[in-house]
C-alpha atoms as a PDB file:
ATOM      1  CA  UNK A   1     117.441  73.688  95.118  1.00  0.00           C
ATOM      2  CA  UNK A   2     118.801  73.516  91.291  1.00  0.00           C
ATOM      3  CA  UNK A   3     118.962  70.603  89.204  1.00  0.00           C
ATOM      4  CA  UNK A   4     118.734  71.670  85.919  1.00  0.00           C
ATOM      5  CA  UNK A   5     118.862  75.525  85.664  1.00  0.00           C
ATOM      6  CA  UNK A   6     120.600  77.140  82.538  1.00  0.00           C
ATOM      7  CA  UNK A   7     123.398  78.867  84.176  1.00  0.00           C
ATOM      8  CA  UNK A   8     123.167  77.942  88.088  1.00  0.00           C
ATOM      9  CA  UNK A   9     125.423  75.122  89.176  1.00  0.00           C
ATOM     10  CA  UNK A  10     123.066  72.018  90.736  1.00  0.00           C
ATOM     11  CA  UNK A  11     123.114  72.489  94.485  1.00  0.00           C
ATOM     12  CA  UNK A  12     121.119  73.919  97.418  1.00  0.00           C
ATOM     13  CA  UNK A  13     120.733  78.150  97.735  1.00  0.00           C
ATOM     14  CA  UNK A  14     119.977  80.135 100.354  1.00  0.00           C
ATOM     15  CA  UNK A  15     118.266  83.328  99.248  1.00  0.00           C
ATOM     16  CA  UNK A  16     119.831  86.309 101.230  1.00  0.00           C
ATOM     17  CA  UNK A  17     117.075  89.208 101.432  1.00  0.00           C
ATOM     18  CA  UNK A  18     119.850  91.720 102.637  1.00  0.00           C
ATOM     19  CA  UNK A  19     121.730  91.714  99.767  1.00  0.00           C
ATOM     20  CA  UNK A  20     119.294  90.020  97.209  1.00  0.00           C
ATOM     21  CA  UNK A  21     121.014  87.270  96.108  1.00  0.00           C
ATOM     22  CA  UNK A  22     121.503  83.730  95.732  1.00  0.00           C
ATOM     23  CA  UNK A  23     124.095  81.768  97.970  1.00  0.00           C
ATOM     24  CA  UNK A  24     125.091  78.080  97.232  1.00  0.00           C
ATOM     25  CA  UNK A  25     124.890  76.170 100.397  1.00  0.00           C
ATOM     26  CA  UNK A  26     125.694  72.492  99.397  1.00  0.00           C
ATOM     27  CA  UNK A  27     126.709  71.547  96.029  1.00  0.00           C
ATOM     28  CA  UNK A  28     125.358  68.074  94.270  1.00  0.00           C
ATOM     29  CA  UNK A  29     122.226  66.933  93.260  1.00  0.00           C
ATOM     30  CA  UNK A  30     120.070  66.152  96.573  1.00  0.00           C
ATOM     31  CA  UNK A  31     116.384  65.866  94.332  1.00  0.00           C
ATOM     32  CA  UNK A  32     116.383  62.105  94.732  1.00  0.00           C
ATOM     33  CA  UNK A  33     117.186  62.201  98.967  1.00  0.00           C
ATOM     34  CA  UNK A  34     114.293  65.402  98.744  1.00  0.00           C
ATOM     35  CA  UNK A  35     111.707  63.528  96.815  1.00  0.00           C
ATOM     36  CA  UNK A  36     112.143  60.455  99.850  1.00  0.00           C
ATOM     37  CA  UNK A  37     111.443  63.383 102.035  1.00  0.00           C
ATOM     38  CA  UNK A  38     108.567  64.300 100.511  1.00  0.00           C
ATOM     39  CA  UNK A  39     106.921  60.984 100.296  1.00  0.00           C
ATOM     40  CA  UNK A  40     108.606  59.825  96.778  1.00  0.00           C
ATOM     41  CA  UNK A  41     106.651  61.998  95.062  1.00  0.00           C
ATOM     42  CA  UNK A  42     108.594  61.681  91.377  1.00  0.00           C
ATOM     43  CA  UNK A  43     107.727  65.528  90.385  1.00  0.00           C
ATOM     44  CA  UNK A  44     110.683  66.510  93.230  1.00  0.00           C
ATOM     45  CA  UNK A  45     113.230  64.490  91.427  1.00  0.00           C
ATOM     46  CA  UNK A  46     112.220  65.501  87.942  1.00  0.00           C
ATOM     47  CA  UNK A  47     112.038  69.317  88.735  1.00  0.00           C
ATOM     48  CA  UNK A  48     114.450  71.455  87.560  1.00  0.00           C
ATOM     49  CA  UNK A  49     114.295  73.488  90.826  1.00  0.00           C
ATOM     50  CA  UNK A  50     112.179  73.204  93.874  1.00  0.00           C
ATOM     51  CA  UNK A  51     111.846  76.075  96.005  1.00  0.00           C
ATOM     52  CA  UNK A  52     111.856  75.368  99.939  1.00  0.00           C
ATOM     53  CA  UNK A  53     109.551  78.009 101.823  1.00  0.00           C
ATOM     54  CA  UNK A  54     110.858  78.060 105.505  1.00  0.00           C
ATOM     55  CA  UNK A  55     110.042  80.432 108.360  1.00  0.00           C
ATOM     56  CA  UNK A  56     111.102  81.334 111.928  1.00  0.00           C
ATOM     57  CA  UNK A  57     107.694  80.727 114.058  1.00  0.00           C
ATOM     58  CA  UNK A  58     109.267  81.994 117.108  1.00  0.00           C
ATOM     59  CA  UNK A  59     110.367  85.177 115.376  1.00  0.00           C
ATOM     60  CA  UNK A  60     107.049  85.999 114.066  1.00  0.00           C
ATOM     61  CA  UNK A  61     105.485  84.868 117.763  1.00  0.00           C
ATOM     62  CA  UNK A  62     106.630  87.901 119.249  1.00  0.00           C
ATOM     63  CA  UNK A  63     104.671  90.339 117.742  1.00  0.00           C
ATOM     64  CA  UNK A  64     101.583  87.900 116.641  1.00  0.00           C
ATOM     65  CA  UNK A  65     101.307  85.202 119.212  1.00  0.00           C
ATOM     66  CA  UNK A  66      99.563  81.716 119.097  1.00  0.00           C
ATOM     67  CA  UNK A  67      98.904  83.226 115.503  1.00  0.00           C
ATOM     68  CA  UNK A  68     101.979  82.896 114.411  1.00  0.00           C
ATOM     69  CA  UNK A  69     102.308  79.547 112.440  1.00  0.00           C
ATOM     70  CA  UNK A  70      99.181  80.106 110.451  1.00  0.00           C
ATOM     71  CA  UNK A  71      99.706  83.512 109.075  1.00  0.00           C
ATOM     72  CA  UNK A  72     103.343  82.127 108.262  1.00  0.00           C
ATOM     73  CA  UNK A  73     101.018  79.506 106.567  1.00  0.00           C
ATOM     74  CA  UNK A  74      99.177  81.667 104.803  1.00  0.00           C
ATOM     75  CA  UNK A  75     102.272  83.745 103.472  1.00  0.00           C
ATOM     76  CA  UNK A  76     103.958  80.637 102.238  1.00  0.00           C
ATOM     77  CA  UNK A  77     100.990  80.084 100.151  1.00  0.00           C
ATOM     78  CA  UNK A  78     101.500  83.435  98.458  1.00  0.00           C
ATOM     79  CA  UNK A  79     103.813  83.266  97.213  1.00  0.00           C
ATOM     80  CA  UNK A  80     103.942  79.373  96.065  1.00  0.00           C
ATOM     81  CA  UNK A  81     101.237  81.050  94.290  1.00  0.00           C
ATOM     82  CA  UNK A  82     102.979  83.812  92.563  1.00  0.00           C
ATOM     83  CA  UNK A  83     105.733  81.594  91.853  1.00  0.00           C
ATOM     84  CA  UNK A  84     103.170  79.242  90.658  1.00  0.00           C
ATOM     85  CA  UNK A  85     101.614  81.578  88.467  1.00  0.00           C
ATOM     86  CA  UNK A  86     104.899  83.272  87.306  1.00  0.00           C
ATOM     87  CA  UNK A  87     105.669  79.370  86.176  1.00  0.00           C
ATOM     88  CA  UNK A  88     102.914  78.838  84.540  1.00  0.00           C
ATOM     89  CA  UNK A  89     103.498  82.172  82.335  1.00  0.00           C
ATOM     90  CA  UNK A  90     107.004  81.096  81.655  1.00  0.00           C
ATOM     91  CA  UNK A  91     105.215  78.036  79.664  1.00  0.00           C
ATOM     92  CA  UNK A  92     106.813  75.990  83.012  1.00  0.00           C
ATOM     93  CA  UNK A  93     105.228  72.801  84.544  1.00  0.00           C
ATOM     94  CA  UNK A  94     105.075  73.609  88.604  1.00  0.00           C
ATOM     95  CA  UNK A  95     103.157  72.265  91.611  1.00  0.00           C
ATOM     96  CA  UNK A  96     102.765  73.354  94.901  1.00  0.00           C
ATOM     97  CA  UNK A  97     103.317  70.328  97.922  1.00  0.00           C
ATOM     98  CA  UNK A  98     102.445  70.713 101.435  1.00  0.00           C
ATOM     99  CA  UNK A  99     103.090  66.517 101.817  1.00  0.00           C
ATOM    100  CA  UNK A 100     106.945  66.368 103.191  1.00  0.00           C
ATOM    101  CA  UNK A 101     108.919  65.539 106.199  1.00  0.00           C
ATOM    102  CA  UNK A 102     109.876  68.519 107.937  1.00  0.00           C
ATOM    103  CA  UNK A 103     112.978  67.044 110.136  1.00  0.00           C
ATOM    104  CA  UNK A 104     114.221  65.143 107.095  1.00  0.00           C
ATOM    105  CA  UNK A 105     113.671  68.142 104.454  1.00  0.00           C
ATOM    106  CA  UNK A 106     115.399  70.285 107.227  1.00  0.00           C
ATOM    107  CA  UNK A 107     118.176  68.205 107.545  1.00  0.00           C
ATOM    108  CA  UNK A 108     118.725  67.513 104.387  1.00  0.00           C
ATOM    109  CA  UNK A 109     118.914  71.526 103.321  1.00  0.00           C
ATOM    110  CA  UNK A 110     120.497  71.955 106.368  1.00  0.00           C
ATOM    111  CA  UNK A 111     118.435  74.555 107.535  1.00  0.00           C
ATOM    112  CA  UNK A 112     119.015  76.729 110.604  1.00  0.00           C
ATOM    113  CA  UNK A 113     117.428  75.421 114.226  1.00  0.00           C
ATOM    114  CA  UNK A 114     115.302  78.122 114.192  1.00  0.00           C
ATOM    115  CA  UNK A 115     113.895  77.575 110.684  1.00  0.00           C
ATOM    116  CA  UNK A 116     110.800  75.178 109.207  1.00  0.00           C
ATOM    117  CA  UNK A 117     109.976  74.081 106.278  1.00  0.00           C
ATOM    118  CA  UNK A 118     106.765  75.379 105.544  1.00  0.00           C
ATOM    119  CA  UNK A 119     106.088  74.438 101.361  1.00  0.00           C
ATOM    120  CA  UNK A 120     108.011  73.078  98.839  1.00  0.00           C
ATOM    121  CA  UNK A 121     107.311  74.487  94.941  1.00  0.00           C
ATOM    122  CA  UNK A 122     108.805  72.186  92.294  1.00  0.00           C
ATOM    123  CA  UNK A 123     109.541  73.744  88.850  1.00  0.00           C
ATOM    124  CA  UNK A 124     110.483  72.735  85.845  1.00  0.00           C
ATOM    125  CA  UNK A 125     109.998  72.216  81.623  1.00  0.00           C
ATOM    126  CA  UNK A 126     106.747  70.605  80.630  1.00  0.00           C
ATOM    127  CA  UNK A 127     107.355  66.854  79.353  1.00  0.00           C
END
């Protein structure tokens, strides 16, 4: 999600592994409807970009199980940590939050059936 990138028109992306890119999904500024979702926490709102980690449990299920959801836990925090610590390199103001709805963040993004929000990373210029 952008709302206030240099350069990137304020909407929802979809990152697309296959050919490494950004993809606008929805256009418009959906940071106040995402911070309800994630229990009015004001940092969503104010971020310039919050990055939705989602996953496909059942995918992963086939080849690890019952394990599944917590190693797709685990890899979520990861890389909100990289990103966090990228961030903080960039002289950026970030946090990490694991407090959201998932039906209402999913809904809101619009995210696939098969896919769950799993952490959200908000971004943005120090104040």
């Amino acid at each position: 999600m952008a709302g206030n990138v240099a350069g990137l028109p304020t909407g929802s992306y979809r990152f697309e592994a296959g050919g490494h890119e950004l993809r606008l999904v929805t256009p418009g500024d959906v940071r106040p409807q995402l911070m309800k979702a994630a229990a009015g926490q004001q940092c969503v709102a104010d971020a310039a970009m919050i990055l939705v980690l989602a996953a496909n449990v059942s995918r992963v299920a086939r080849e690890y199980g019952a394990r599944a959801e917590r190693l797709l836990h685990i890899e979520a925090g990861h890389v909100g940590q990289n990103v966090c610590l990228e961030a903080t390199a960039l002289g950026l103001g970030v946090i990490g939050l694991g407090v959201f709805s998932d039906a209402d963040v999913k809904s809101l993004l619009g995210l696939p059936q098969r896919e769950d929000p799993m952490y959200l990373v908000a971004a943005g210029w120090k104040f």
